[in-house]
C-alpha atoms as a PDB file:
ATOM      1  CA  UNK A   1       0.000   0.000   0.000  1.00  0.00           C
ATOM      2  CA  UNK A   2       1.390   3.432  -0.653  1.00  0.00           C
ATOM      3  CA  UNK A   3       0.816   4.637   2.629  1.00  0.00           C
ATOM      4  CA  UNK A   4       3.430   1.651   4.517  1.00  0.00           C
ATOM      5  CA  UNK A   5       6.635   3.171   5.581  1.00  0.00           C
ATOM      6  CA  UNK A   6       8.700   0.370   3.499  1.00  0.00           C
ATOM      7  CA  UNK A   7       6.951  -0.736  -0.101  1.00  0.00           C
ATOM      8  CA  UNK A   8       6.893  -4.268  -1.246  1.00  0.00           C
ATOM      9  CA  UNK A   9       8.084  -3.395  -4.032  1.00  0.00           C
ATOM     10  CA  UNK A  10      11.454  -2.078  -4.623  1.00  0.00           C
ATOM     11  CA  UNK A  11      10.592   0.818  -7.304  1.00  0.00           C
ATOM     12  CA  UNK A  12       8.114   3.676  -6.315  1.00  0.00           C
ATOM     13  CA  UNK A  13       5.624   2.619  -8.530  1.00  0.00           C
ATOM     14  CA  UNK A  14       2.015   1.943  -7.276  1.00  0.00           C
ATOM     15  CA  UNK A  15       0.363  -0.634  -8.391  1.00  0.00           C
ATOM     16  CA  UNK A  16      -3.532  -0.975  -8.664  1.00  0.00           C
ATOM     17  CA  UNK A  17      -6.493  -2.659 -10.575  1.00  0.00           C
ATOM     18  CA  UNK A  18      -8.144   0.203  -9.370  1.00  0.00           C
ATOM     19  CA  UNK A  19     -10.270   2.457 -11.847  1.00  0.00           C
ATOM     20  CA  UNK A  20      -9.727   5.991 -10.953  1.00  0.00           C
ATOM     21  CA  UNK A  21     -10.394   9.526 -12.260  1.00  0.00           C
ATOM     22  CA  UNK A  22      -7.893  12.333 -11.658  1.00  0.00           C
ATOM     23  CA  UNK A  23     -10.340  15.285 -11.998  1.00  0.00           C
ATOM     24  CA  UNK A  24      -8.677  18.766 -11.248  1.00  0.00           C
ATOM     25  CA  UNK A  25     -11.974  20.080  -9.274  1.00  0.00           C
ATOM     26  CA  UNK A  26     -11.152  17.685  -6.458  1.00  0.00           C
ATOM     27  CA  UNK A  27      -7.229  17.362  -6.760  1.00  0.00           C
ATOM     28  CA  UNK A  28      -6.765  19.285  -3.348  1.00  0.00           C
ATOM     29  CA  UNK A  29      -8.630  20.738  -1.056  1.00  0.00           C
ATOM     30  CA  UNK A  30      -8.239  23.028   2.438  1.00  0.00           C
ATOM     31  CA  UNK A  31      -7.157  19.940   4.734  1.00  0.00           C
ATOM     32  CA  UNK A  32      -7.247  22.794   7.816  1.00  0.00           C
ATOM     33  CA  UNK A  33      -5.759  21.568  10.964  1.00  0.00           C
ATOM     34  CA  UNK A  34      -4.474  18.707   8.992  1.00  0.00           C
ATOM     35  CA  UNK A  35      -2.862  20.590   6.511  1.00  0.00           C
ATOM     36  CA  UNK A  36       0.902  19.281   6.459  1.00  0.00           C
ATOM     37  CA  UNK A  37       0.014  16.323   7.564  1.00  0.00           C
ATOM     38  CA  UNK A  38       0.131  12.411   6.638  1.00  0.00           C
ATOM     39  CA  UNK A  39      -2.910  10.234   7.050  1.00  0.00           C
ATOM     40  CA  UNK A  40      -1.026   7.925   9.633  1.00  0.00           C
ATOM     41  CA  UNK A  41      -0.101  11.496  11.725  1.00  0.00           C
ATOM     42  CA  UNK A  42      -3.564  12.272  11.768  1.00  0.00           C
ATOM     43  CA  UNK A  43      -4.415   8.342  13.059  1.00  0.00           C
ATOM     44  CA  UNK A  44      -2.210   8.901  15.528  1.00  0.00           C
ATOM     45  CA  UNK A  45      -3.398  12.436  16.659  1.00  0.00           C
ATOM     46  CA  UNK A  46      -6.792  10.980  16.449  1.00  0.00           C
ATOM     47  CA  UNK A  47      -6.169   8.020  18.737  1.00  0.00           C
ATOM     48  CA  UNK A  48      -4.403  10.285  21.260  1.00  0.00           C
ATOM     49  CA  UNK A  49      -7.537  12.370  21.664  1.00  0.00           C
ATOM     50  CA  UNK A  50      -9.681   9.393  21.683  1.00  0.00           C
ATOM     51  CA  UNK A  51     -11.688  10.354  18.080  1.00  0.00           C
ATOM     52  CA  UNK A  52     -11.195   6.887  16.508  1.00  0.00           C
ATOM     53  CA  UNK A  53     -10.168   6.300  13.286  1.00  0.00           C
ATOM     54  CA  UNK A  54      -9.994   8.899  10.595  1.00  0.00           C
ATOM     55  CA  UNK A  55     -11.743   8.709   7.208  1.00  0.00           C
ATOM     56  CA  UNK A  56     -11.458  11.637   4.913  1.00  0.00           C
ATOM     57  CA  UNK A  57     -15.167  11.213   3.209  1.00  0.00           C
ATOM     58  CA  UNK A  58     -16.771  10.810   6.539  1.00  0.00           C
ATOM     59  CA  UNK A  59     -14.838  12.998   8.644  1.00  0.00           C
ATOM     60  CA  UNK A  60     -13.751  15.585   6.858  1.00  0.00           C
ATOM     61  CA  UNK A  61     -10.995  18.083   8.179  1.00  0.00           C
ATOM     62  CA  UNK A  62     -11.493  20.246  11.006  1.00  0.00           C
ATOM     63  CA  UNK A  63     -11.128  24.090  10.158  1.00  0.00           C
ATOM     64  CA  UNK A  64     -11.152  23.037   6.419  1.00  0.00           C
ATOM     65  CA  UNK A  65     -13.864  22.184   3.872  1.00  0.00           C
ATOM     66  CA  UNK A  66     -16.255  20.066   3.969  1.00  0.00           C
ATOM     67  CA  UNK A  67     -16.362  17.306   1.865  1.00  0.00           C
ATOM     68  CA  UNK A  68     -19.312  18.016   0.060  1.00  0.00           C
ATOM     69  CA  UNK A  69     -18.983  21.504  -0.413  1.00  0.00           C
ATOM     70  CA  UNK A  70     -15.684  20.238  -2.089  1.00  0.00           C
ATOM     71  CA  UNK A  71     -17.594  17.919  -4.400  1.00  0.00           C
ATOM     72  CA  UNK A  72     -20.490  19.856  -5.010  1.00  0.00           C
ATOM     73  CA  UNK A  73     -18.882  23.220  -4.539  1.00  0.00           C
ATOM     74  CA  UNK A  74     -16.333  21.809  -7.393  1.00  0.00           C
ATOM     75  CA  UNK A  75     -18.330  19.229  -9.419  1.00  0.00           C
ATOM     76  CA  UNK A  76     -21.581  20.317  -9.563  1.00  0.00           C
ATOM     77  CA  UNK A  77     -25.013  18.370  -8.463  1.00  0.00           C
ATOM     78  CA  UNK A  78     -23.913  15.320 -10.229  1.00  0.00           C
ATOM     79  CA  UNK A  79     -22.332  14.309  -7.163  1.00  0.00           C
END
C-alpha cells in the first residue's frame, strides 16, 4: 500500500487494478488543521484524543472544507 513506511516493491511505482479519475476540481482541497500532515499522523493524533479512526469522506478536516462543499462546490449536483 502506498501509505506503509517500506513498499513491497522495490521501485516507487504503485500498483492498482483500481479504476480511478484524476479530476482537477477535487485534486486538493483546504485539509485545515491537517494541513501538512500524513494520514497515519492524523491516526495517531486521532487516537491520542480518543476520536477513533480517521476517514477523509466521513470525517472531513477540522477548520477546512467540507467534503461536500468540495464535491459539489467543485463538481456540480452530479455528485
Amino acid at each position: 500500500m502506498p501509505w506503509q513506511e517500506q513498499r513491497e516493491h522495490e521501485d516507487d511505482e504503485v500498483r492498482t487494478e483500481a479504476k480511478i479519475e484524476i479530476r482537477e476540481e477535487v485534486r486538493e482541497w483546504d485539509y485545515g488543521e491537517y494541513e501538512g500532515l500524513r494520514s497515519k499522523e492524523i491516526q495517531e493524533m486521532r487516537k491520542r484524543e480518543g476520536k477513533g479512526e480517521w476517514d477523509i469522506w466521513r470525517d472531513g478536516c477540522p477548520g477546512g472544507e467540507y467534503v461536500l462543499y468540495v464535491l459539489r462546490g467543485r463538481i456540480g449536483d452530479e455528485c
